[in-house]
C-alpha atoms as a PDB file:
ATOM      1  CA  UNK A   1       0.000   0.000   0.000  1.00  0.00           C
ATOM      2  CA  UNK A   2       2.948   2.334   0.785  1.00  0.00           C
ATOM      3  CA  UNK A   3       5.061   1.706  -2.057  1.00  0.00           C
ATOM      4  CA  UNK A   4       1.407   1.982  -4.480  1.00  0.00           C
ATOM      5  CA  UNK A   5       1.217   5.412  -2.628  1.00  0.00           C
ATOM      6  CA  UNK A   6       4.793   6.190  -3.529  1.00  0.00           C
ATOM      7  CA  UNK A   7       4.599   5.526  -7.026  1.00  0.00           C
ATOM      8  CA  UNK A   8       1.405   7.462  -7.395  1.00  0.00           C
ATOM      9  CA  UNK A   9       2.842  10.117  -5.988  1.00  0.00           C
ATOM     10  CA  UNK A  10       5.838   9.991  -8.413  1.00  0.00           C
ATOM     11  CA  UNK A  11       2.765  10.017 -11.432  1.00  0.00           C
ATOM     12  CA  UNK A  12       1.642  13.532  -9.932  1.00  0.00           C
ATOM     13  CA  UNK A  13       4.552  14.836  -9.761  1.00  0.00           C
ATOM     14  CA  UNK A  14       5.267  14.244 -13.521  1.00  0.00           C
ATOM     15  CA  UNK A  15       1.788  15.596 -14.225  1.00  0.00           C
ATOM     16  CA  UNK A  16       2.359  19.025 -12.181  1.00  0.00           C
ATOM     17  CA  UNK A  17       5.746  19.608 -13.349  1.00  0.00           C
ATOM     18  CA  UNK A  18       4.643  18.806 -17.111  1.00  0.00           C
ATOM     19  CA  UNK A  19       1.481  21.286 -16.339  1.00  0.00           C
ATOM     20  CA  UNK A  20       4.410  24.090 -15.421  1.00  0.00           C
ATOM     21  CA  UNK A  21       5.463  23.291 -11.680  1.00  0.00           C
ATOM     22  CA  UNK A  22       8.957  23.704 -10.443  1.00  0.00           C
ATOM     23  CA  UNK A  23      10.474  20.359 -11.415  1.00  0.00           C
ATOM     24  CA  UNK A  24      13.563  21.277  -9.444  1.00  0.00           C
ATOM     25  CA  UNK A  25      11.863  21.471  -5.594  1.00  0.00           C
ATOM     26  CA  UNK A  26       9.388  18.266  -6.817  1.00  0.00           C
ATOM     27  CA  UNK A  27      12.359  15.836  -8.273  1.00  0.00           C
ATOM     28  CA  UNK A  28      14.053  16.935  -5.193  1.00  0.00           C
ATOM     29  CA  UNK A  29      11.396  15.396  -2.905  1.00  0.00           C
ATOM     30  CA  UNK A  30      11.180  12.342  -4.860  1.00  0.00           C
ATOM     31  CA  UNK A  31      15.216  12.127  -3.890  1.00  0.00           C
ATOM     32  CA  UNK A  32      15.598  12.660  -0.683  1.00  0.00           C
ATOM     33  CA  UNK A  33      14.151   9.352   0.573  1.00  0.00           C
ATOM     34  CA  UNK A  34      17.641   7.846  -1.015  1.00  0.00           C
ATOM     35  CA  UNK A  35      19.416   9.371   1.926  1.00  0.00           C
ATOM     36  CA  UNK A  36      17.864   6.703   4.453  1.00  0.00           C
ATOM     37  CA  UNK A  37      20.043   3.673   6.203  1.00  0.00           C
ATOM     38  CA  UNK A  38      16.965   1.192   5.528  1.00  0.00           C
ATOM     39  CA  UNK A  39      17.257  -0.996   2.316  1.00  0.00           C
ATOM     40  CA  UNK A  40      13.796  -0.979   1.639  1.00  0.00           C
ATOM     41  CA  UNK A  41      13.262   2.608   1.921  1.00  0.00           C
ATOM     42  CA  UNK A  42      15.718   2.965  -0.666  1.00  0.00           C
ATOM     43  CA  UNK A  43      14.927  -0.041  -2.636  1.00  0.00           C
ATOM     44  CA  UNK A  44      11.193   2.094  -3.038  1.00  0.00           C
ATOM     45  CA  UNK A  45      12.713   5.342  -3.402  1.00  0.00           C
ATOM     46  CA  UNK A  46      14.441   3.823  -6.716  1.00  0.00           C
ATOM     47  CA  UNK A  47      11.140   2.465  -7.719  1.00  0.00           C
ATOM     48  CA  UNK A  48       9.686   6.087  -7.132  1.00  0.00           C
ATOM     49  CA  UNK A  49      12.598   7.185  -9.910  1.00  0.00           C
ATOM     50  CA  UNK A  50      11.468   4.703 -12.496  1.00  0.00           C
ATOM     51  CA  UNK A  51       8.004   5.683 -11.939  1.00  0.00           C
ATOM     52  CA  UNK A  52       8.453   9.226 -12.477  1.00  0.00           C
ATOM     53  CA  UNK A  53      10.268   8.903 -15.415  1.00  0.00           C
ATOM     54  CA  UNK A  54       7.802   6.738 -16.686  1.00  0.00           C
ATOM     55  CA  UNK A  55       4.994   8.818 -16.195  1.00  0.00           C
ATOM     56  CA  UNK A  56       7.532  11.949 -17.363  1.00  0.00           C
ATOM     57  CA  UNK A  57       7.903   9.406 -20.513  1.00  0.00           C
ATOM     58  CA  UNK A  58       4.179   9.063 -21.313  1.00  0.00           C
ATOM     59  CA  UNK A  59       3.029  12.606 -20.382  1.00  0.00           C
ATOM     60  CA  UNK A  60       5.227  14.368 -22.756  1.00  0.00           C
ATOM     61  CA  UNK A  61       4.684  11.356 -25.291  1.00  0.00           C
ATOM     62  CA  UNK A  62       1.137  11.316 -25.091  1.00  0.00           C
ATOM     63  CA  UNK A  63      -0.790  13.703 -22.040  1.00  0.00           C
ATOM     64  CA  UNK A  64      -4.033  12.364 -21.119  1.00  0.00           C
ATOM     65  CA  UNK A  65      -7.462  14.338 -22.471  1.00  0.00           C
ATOM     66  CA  UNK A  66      -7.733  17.560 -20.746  1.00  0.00           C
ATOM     67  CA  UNK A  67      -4.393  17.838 -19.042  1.00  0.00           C
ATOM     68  CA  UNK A  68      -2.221  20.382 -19.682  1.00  0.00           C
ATOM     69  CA  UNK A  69       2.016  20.205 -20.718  1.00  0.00           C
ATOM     70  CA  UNK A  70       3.549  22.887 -20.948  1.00  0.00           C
ATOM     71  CA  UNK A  71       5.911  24.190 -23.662  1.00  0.00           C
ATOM     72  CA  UNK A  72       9.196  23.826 -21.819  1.00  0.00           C
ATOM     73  CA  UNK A  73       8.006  20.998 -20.171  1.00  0.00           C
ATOM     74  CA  UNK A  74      10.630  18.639 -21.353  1.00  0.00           C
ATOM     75  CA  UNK A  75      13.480  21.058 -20.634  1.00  0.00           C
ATOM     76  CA  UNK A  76      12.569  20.974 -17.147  1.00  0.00           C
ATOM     77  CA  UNK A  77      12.213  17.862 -16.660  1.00  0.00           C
ATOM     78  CA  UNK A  78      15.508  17.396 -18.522  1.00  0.00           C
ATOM     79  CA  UNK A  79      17.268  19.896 -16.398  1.00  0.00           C
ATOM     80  CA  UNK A  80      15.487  18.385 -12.764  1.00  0.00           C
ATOM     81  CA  UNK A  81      16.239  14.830 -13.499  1.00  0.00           C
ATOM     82  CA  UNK A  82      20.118  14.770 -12.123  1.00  0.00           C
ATOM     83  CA  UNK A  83      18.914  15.308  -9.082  1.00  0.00           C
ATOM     84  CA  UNK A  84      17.226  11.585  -9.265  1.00  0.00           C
ATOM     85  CA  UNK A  85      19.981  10.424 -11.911  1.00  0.00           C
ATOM     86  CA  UNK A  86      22.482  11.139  -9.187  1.00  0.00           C
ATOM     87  CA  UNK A  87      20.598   8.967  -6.926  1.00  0.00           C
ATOM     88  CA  UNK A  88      20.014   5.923  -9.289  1.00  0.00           C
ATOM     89  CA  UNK A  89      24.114   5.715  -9.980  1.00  0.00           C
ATOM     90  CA  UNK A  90      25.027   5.816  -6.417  1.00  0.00           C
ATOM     91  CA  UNK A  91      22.999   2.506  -5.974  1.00  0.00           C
ATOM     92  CA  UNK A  92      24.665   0.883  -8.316  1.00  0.00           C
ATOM     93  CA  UNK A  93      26.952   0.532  -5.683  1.00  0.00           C
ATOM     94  CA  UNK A  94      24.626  -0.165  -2.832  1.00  0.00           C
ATOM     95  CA  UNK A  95      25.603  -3.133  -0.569  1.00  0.00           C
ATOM     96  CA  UNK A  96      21.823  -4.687  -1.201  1.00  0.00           C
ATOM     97  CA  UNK A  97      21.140  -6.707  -4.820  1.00  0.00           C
ATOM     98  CA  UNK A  98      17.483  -5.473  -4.184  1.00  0.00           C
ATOM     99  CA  UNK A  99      18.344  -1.514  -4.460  1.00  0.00           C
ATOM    100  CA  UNK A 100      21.203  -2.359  -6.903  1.00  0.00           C
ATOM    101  CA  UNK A 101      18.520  -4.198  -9.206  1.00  0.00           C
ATOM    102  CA  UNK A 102      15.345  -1.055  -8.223  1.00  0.00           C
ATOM    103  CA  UNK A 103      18.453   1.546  -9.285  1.00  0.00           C
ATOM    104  CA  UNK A 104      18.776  -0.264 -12.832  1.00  0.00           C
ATOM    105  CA  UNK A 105      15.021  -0.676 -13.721  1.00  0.00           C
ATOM    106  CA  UNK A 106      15.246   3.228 -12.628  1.00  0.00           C
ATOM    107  CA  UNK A 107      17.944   4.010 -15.058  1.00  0.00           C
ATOM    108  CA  UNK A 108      15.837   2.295 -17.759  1.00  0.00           C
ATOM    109  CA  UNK A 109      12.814   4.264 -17.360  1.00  0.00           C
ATOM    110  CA  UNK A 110      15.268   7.309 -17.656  1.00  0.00           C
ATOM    111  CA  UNK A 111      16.996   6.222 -20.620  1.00  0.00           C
ATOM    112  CA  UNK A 112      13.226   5.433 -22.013  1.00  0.00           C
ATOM    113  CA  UNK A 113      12.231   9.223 -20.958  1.00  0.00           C
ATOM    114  CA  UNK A 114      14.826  10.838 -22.469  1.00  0.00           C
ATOM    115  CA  UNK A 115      16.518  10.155 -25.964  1.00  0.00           C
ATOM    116  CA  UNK A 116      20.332   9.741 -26.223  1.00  0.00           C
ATOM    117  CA  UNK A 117      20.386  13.134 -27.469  1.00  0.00           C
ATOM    118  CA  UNK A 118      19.186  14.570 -24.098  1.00  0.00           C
ATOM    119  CA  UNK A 119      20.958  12.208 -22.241  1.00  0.00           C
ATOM    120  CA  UNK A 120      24.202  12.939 -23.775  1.00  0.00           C
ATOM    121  CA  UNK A 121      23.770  16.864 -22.127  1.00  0.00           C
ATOM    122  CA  UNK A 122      24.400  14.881 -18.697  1.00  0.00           C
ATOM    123  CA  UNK A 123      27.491  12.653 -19.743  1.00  0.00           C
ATOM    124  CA  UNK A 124      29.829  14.381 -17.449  1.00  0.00           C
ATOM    125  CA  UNK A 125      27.485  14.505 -14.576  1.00  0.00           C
ATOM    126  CA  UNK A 126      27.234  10.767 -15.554  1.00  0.00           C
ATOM    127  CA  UNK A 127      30.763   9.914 -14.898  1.00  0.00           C
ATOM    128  CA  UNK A 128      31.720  12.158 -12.637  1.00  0.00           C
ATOM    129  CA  UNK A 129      28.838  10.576 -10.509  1.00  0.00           C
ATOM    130  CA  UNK A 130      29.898   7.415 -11.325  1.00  0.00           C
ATOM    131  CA  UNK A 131      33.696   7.951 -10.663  1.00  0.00           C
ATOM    132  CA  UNK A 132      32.550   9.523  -7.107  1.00  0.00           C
ATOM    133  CA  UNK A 133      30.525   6.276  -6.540  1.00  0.00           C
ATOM    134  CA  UNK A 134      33.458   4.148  -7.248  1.00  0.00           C
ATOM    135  CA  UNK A 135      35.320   5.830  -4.551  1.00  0.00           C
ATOM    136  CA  UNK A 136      33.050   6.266  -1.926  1.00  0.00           C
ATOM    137  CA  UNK A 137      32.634   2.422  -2.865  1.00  0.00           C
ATOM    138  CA  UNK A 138      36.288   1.218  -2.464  1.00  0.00           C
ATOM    139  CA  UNK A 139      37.033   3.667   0.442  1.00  0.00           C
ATOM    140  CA  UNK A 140      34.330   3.478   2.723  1.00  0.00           C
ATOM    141  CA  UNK A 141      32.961  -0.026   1.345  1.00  0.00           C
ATOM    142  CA  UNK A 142      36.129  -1.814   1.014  1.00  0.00           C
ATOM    143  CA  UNK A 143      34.836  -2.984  -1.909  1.00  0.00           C
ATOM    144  CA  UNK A 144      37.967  -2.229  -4.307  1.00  0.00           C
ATOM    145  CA  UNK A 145      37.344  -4.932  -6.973  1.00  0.00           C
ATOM    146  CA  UNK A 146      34.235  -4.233  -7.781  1.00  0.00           C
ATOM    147  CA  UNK A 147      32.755  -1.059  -6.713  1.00  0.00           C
ATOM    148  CA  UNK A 148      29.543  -0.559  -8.360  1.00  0.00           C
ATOM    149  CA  UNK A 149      28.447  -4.407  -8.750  1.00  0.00           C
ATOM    150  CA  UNK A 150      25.246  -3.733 -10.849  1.00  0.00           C
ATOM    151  CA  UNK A 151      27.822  -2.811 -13.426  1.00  0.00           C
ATOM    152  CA  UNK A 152      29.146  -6.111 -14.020  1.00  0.00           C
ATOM    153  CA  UNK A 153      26.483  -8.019 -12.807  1.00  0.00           C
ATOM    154  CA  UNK A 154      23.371  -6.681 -14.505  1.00  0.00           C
ATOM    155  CA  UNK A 155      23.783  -6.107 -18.225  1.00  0.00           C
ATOM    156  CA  UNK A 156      21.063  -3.871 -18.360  1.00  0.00           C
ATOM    157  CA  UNK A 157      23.126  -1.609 -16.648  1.00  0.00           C
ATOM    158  CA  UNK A 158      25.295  -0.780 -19.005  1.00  0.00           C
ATOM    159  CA  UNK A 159      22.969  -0.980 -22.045  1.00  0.00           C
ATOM    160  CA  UNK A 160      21.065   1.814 -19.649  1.00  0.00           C
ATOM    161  CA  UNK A 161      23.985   3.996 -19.953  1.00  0.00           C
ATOM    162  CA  UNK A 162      25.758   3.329 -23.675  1.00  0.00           C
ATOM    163  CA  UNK A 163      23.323   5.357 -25.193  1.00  0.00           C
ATOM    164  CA  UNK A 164      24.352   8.308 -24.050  1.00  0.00           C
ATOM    165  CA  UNK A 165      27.713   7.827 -24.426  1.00  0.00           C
ATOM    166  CA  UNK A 166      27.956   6.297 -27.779  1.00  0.00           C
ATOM    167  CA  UNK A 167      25.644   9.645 -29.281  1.00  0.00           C
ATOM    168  CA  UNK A 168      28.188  12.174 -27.776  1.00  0.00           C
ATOM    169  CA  UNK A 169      31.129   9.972 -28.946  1.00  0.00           C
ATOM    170  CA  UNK A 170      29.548   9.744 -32.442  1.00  0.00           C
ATOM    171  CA  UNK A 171      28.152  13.006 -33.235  1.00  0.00           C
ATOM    172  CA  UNK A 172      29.132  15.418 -29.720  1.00  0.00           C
ATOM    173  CA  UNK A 173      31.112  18.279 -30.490  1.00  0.00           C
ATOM    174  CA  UNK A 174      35.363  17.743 -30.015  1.00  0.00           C
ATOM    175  CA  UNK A 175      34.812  18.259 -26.414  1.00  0.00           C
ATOM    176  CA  UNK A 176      32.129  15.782 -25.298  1.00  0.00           C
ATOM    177  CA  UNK A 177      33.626  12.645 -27.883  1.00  0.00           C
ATOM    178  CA  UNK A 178      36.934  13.279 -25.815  1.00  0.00           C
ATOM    179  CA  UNK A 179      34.205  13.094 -22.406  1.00  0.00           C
ATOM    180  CA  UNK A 180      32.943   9.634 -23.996  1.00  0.00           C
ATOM    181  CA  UNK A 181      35.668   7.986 -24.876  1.00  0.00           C
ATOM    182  CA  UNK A 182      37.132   8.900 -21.430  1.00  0.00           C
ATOM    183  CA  UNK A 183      34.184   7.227 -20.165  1.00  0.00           C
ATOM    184  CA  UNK A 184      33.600   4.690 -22.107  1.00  0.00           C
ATOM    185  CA  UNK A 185      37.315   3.349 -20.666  1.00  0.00           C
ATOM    186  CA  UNK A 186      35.754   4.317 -16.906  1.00  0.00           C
ATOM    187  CA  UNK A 187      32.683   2.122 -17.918  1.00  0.00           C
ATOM    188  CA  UNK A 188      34.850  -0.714 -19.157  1.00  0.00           C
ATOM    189  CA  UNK A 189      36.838  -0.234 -15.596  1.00  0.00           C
ATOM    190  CA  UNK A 190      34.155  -0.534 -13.577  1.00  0.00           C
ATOM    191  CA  UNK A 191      32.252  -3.678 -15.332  1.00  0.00           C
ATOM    192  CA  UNK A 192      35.637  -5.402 -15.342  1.00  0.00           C
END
């Protein structure tokens, strides 16, 4: 019943940012239930992710009859979701298979929201997130082999996160193919 509450709450969120709400100060409610000790807290707070970009996915694809979507709708949601993204990629290191696995299906329903293209404006927050989840991994973990398991253990992972990558290495400006193929070799790191 909680978690159904949870990721109907995620749904209106989508809705009233889409109608011309502050996506910033709503994504950042729908992230700061990642911040708790409890695994299945943050096991639903990943499931709250997917949902909202699920719903952003379908409201800007197709809005029901009679609701409204803003214009700049998908900017903001574009420029709000790191705030979740950020959240989903730390998981990937979590110490529970359960979150790790919630954080993927998350990064899916982003990667579904958003096309490469859009994606590919948040490659460097990408792997500097990544890089700083890595650490905090291997330092305060001990996990050094394998810092972000979901990497190398769930291949949807990493099909999640090559789209981005591969569209700024292909057709990014000088600056953001050097950014992919820098972290396309972090990827490959971390998934070895």
């Amino acid at each position: 019943a909680r978690r159904g509450a949870l990721l109907a709450a995620a749904t209106d969120v989508a809705a009233a940012v889409a109608a011309a709400g502050a996506a910033s100060d709503a994504v950042g409610q729908l992230a700061s239930p990642f911040a708790t000790t409890k695994d299945d807290a943050r096991r639903d707070a990943a499931a709250v992710a997917a949902a909202f970009f699920g719903a952003v996915k379908r409201r800007l694809a197709a809005p029901p009859p009679g609701s409204l979507v803003a214009p700049d709708a998908s900017s903001r949601l574009l420029d709000a979701a790191p705030k979740l993204l950020k959240e989903l990629l730390c998981c990937l290191g979590d110490g529970d298979g359960g979150v790790r696995s919630a954080a993927v299906d998350g990064l899916e329903a982003y990667g579904a929201a958003f096309d490469a293209e859009q994606q590919a404006a948040h490659l460097d927050f990408t792997r500097v997130t990544l890089a700083s989840a890595a650490s905090d991994a291997r330092w305060k973990q001990k996990r050094g082999d394998d810092p972000l398991p979901a990497l190398s253990e769930d291949p949807r992972c990493l099909k999640a996160l090559l789209p981005s990558y591969l569209r700024a290495l292909l057709q990014g400006s000088p600056e953001a193919r050097e950014s992919a193929a820098l972290g396309l070799g972090e990827l490959v790191d971390l998934s070895s």
